[in-house]
C-alpha atoms as a PDB file:
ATOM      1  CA  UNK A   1      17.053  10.099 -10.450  1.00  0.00           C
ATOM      2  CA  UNK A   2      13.945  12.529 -11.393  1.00  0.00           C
ATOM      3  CA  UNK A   3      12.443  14.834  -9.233  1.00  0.00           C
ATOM      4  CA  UNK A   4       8.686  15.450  -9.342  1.00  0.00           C
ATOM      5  CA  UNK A   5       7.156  18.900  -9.020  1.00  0.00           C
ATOM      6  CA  UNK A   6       4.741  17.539  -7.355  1.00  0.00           C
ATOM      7  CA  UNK A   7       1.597  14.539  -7.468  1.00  0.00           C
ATOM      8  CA  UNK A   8      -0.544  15.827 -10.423  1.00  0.00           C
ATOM      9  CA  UNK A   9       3.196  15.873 -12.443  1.00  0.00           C
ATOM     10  CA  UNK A  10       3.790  12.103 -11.408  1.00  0.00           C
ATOM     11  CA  UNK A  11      -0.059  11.627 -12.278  1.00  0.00           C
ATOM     12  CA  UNK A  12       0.308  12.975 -16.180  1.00  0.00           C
ATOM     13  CA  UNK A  13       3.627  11.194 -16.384  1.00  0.00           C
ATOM     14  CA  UNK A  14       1.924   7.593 -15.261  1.00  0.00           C
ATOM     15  CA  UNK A  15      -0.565   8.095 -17.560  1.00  0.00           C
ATOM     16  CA  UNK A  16       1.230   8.467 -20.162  1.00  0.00           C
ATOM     17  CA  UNK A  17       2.591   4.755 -19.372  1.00  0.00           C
ATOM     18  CA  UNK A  18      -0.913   3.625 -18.846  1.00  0.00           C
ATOM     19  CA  UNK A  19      -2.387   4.723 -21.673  1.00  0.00           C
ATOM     20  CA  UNK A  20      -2.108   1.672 -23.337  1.00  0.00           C
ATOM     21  CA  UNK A  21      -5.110   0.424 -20.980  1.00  0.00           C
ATOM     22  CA  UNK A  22      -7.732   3.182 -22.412  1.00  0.00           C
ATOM     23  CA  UNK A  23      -9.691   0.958 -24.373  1.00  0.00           C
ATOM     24  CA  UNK A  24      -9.894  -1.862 -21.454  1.00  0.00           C
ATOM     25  CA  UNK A  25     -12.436   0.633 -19.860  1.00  0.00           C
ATOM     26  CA  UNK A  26     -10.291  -0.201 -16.336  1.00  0.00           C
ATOM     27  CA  UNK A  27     -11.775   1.613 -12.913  1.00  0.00           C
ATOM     28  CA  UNK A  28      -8.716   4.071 -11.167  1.00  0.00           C
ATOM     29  CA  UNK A  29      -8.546   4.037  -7.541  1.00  0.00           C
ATOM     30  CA  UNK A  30      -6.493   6.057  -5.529  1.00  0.00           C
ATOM     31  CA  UNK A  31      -5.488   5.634  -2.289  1.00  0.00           C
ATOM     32  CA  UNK A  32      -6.150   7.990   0.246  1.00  0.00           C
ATOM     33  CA  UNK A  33      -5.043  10.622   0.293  1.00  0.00           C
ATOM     34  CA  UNK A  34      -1.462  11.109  -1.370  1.00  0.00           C
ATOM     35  CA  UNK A  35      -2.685   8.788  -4.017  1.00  0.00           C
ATOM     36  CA  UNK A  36      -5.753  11.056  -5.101  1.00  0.00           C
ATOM     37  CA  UNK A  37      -4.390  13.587  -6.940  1.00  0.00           C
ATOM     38  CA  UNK A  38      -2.185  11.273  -8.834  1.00  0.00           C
ATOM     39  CA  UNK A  39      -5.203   8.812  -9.466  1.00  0.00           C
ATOM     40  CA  UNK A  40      -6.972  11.905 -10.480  1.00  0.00           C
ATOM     41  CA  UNK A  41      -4.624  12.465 -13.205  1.00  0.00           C
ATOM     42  CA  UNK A  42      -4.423   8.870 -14.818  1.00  0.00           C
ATOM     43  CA  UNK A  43      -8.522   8.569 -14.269  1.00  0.00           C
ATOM     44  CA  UNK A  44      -8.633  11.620 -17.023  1.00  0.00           C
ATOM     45  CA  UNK A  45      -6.208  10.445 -18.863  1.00  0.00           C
ATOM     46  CA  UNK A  46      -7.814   7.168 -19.614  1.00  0.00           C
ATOM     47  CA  UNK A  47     -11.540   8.448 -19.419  1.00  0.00           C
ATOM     48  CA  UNK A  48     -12.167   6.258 -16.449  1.00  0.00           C
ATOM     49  CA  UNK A  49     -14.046   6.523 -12.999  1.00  0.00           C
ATOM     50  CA  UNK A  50     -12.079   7.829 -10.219  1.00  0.00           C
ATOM     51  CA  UNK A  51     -12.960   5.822  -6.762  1.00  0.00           C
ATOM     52  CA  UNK A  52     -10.984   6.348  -3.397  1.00  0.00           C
ATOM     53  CA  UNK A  53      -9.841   3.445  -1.073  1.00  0.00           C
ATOM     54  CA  UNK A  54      -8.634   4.565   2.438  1.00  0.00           C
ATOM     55  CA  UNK A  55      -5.823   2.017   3.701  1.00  0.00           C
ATOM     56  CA  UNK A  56      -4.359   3.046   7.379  1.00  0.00           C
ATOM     57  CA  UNK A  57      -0.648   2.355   8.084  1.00  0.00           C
ATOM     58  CA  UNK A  58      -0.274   0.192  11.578  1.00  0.00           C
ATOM     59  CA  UNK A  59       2.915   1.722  12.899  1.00  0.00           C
ATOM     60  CA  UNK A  60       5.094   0.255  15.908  1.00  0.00           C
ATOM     61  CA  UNK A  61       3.987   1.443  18.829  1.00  0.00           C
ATOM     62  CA  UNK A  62       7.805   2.391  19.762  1.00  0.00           C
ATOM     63  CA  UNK A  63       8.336   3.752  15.966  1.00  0.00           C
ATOM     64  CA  UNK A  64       5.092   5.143  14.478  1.00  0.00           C
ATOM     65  CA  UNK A  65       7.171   6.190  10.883  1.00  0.00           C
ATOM     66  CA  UNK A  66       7.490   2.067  10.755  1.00  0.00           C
ATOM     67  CA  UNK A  67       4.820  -0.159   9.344  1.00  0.00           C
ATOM     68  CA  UNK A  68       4.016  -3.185  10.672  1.00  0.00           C
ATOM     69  CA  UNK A  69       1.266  -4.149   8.538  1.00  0.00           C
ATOM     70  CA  UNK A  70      -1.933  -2.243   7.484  1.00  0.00           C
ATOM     71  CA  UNK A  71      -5.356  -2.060   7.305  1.00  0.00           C
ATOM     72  CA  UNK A  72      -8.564  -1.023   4.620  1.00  0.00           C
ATOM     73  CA  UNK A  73     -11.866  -1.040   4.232  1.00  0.00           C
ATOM     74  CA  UNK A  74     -13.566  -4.855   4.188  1.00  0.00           C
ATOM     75  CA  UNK A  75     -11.817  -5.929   7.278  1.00  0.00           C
ATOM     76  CA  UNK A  76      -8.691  -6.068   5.304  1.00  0.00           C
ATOM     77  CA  UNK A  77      -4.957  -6.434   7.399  1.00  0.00           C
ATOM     78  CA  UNK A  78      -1.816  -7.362   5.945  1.00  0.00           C
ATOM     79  CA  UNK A  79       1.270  -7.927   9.016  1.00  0.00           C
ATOM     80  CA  UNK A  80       4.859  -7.693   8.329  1.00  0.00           C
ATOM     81  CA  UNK A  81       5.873 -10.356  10.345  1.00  0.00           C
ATOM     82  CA  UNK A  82       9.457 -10.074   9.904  1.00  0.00           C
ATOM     83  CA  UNK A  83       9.004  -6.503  11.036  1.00  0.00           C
ATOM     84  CA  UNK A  84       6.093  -7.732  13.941  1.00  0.00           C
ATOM     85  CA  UNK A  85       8.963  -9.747  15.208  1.00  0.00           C
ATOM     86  CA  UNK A  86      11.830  -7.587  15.129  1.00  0.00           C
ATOM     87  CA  UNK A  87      10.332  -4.850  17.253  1.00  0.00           C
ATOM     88  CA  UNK A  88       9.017  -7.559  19.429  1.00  0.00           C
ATOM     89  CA  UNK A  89       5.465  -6.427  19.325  1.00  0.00           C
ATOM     90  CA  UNK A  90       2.789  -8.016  21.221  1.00  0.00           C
ATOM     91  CA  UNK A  91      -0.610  -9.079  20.311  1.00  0.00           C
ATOM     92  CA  UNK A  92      -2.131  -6.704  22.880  1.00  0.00           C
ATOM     93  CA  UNK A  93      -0.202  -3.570  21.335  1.00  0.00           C
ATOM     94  CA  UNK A  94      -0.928  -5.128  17.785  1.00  0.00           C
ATOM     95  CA  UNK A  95      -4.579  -4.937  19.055  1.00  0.00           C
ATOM     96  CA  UNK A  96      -4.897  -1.315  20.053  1.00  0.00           C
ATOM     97  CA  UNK A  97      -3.063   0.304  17.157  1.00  0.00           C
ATOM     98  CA  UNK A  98      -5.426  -1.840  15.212  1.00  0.00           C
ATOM     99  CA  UNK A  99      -7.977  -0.637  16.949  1.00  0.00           C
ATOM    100  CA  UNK A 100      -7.019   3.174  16.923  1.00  0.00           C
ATOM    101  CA  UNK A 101      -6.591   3.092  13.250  1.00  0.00           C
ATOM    102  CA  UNK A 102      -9.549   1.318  12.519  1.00  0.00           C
ATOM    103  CA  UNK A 103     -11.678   4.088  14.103  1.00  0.00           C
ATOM    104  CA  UNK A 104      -9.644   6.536  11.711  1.00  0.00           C
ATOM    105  CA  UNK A 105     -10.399   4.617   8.397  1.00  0.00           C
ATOM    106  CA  UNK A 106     -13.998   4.338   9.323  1.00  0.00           C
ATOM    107  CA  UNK A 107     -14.832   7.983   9.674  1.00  0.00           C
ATOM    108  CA  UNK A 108     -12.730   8.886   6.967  1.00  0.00           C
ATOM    109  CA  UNK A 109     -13.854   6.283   4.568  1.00  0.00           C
ATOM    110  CA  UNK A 110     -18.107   7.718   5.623  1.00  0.00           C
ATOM    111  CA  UNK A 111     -16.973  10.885   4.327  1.00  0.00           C
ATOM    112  CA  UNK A 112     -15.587   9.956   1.217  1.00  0.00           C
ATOM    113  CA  UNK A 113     -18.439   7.475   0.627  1.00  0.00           C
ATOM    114  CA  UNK A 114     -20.949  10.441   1.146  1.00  0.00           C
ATOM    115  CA  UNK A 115     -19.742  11.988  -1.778  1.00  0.00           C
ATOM    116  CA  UNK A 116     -18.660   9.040  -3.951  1.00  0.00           C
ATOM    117  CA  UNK A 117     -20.418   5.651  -3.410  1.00  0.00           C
ATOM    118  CA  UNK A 118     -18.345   2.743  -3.706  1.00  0.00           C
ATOM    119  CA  UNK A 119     -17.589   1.889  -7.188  1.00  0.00           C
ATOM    120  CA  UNK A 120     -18.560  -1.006  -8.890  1.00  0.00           C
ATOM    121  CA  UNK A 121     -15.028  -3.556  -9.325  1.00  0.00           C
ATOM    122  CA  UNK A 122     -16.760  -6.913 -10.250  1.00  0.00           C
ATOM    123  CA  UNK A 123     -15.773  -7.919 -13.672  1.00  0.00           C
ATOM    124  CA  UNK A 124     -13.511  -4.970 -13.729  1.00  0.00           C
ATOM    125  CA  UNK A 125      -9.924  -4.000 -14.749  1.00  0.00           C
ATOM    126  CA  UNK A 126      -8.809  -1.789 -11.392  1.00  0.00           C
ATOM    127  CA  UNK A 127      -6.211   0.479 -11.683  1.00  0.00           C
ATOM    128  CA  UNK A 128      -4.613   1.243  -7.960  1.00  0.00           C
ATOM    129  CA  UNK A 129      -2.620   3.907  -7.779  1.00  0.00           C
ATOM    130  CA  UNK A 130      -0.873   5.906  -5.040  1.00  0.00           C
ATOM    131  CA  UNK A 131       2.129   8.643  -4.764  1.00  0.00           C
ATOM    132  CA  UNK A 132       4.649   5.789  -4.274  1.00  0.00           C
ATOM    133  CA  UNK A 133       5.640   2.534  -2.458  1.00  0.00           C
ATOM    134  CA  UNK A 134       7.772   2.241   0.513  1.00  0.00           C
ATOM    135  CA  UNK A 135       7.404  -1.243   2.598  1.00  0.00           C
ATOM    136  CA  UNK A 136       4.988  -2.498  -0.158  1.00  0.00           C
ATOM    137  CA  UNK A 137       1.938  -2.994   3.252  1.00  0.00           C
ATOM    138  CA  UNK A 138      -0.129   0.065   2.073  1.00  0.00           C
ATOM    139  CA  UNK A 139      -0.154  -1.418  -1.570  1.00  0.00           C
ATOM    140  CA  UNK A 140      -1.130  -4.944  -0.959  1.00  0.00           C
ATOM    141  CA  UNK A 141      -3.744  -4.283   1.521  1.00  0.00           C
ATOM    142  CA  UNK A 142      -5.419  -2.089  -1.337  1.00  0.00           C
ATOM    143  CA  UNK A 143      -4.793  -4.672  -3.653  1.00  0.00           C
ATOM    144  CA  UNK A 144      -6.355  -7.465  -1.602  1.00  0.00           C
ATOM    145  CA  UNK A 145      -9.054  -5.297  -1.294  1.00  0.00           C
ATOM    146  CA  UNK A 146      -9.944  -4.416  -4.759  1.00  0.00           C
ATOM    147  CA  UNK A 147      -9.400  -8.014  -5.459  1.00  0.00           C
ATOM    148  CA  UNK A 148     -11.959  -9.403  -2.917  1.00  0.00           C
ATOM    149  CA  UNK A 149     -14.724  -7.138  -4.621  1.00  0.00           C
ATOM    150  CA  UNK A 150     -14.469  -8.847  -7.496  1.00  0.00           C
ATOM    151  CA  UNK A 151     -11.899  -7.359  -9.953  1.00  0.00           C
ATOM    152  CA  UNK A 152     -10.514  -9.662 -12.358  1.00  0.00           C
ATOM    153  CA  UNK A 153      -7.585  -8.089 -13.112  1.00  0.00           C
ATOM    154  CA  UNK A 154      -5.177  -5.759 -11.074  1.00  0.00           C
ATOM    155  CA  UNK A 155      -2.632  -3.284 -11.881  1.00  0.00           C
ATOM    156  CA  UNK A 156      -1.064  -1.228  -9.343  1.00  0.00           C
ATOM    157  CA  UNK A 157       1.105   1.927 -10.384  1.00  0.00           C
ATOM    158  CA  UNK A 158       3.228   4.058  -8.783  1.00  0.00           C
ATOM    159  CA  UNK A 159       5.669   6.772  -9.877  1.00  0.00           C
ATOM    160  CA  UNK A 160       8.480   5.674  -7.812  1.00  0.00           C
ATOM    161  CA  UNK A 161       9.584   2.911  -5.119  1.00  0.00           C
ATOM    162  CA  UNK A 162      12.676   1.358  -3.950  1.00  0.00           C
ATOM    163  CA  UNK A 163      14.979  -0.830  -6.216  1.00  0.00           C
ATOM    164  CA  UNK A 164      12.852  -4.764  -5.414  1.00  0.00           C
ATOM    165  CA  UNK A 165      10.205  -3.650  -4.668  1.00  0.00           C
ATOM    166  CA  UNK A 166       8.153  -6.884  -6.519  1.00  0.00           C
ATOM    167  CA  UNK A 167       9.213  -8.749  -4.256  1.00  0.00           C
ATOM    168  CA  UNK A 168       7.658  -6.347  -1.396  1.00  0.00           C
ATOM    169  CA  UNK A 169       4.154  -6.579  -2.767  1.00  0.00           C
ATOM    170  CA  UNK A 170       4.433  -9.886  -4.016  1.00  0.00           C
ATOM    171  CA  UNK A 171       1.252 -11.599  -6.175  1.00  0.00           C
ATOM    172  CA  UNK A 172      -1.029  -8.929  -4.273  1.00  0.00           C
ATOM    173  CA  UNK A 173      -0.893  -7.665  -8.407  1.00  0.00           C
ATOM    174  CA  UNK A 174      -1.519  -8.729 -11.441  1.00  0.00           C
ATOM    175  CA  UNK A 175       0.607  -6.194 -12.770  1.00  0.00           C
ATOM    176  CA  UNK A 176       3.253  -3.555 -11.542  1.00  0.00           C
ATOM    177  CA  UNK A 177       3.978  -0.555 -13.137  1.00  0.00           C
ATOM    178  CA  UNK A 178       6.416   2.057 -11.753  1.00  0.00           C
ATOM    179  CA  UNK A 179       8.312   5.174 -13.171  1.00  0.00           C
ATOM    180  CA  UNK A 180      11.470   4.510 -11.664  1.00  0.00           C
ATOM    181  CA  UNK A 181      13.362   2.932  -8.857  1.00  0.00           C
ATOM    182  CA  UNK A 182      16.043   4.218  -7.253  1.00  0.00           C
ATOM    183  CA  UNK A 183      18.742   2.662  -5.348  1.00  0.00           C
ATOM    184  CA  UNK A 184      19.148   5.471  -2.333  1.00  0.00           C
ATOM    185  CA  UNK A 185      15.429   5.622  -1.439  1.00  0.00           C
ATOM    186  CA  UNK A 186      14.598   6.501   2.013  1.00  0.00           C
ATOM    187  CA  UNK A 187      11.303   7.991   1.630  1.00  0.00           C
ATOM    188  CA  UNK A 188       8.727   8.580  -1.203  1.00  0.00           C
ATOM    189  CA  UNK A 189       8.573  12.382   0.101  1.00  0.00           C
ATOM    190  CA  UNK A 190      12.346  12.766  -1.560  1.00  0.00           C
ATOM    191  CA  UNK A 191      11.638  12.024  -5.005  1.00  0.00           C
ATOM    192  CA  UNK A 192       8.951  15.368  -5.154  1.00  0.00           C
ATOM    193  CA  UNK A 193       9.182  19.173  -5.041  1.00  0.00           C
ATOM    194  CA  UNK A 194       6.054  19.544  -3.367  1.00  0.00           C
ATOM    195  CA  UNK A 195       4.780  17.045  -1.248  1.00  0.00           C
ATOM    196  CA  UNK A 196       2.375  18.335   1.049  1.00  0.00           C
ATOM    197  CA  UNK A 197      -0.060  16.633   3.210  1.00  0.00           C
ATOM    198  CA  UNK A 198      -3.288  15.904   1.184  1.00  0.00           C
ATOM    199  CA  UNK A 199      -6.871  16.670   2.674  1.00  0.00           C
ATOM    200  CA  UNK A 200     -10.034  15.341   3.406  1.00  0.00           C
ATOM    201  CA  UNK A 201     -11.293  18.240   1.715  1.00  0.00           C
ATOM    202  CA  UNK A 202      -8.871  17.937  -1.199  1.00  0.00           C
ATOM    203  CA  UNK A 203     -10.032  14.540  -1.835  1.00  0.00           C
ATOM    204  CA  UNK A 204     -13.411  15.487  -2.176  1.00  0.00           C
ATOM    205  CA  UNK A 205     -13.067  17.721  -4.380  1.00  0.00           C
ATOM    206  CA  UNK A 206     -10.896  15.682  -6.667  1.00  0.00           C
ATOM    207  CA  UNK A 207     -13.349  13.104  -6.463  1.00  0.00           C
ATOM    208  CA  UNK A 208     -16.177  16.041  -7.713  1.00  0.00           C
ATOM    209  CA  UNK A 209     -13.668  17.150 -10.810  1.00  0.00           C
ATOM    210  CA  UNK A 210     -13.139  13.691 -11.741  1.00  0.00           C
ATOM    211  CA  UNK A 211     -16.704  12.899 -12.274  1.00  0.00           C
ATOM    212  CA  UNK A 212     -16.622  15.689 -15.020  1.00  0.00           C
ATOM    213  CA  UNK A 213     -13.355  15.330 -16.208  1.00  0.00           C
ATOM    214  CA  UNK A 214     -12.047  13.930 -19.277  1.00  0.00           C
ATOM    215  CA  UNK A 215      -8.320  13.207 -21.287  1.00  0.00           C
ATOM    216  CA  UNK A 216      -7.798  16.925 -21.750  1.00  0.00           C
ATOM    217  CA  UNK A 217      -7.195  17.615 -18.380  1.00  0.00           C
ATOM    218  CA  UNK A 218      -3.975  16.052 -18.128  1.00  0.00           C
ATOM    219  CA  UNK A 219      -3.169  17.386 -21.443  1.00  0.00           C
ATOM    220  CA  UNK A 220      -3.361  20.965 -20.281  1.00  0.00           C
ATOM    221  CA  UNK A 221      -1.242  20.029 -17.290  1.00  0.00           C
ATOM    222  CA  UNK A 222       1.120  18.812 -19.680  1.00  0.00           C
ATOM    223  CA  UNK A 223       1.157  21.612 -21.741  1.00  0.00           C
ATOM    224  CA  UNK A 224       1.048  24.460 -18.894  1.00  0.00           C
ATOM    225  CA  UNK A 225       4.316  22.428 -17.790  1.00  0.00           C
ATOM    226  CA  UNK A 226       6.064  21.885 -20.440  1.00  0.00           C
ATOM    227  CA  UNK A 227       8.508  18.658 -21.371  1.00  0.00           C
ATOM    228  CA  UNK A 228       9.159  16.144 -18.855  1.00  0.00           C
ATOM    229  CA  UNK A 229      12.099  14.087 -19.185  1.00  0.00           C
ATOM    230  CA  UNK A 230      10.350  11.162 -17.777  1.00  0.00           C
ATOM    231  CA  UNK A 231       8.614   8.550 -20.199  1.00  0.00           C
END
């Protein structure tokens, strides 16, 4: 099992298995806001436009830390109803978090669009990438979400999620691509150094360097870093 240093590490490293994509001109999104700063890194890799999509966990009421489903921008949800059912949660409580989370996406997702419009998918390769998978919710609501504005083809890469995980996010992909996954997983935090809590701010501002970014960003990473023994 490898240990990260921290996102922009698991960003180079990803790229480095993506590359192969370069001349398919693809569009990276990241989900916010773990996922920036690894998009960030695979966007400069492959010379490609860095966009942002903000996906909101729905938690059980009793058990926050446990998704239920989640929502994104478009009106996208995606239920676990296995999990729904199991924690015996009822359409009123369903409704509110719903609600409450909804109201977060909104005004995050106006601030991010003030600085970055929403990028043009139609016709498109998209590239989703975030900081890792867990219950596989947060990935295919991106997924379905990129997919409904018109890309043609998906990919969605991660540096790390649990051992089965395809089956988790199902045909929300047209392609998965992950670094490794490890038996013992209990939570993506585990598998980095440094894993602190991204901000608003912080995905602004990636979202300004990326727009003047190119490959040799990640190749000075790499080099200020040294060897990897990841692929």
């Amino acid at each position: 099992m490898a240990v990260y240093a921290d996102r922009e590490e698991a960003g180079w490293l990803l790229a480095v298995r993506l590359a192969r994509l370069r001349d398919e001109h693809p569009v990276v999104v990241g989900l916010a806001r773990g996922g920036v700063p690894v998009a960030f890194e695979v966007a400069c890799a492959l010379g490609a436009p860095l966009d942002v999509l903000v996906v909101r966990k729905l938690g059980v009421p009793a058990q926050p830390e446990l998704a239920m489903g989640a929502i994104s921008e478009g009106g996208v949800r995606v239920l676990d109803e296995a999990i729904v059912r199991m924690a015996a949660v009822t359409d009123a409580e369903l409704e509110a978090v719903e609600e409450r989370e909804r109201a977060l996406l909104e005004a995050r997702a106006a601030r991010f669009r003030a600085v970055r419009p929403r990028a043009e998918l139609s016709g498109r390769l998209v590239v989703v990438v975030d900081d890792g998978v867990a219950t596989g919710a947060t990935a295919r609501a991106a997924c379905r979400v990129v997919r409904a504005a018109g890309a043609v083809r998906v990919v969605l890469a991660v540096p790390v999620a649990p051992s089965g995980w395809e089956a988790a996010v199902g045909a929300a992909a047209d392609e998965l691509v992950c670094l490794q996954t490890p038996r013992w997983f209990f939570a993506v935090g585990q598998f980095y150094e440094e894993f602190p809590q991204v901000g608003d701010g912080e995905v602004v501002d990636y979202l300004e360097r990326a727009a003047r970014c190119g490959p040799s960003t990640g190749a000075a990473a790499r080099a200020r870093r040294g060897p990897s023994a990841l692929p």
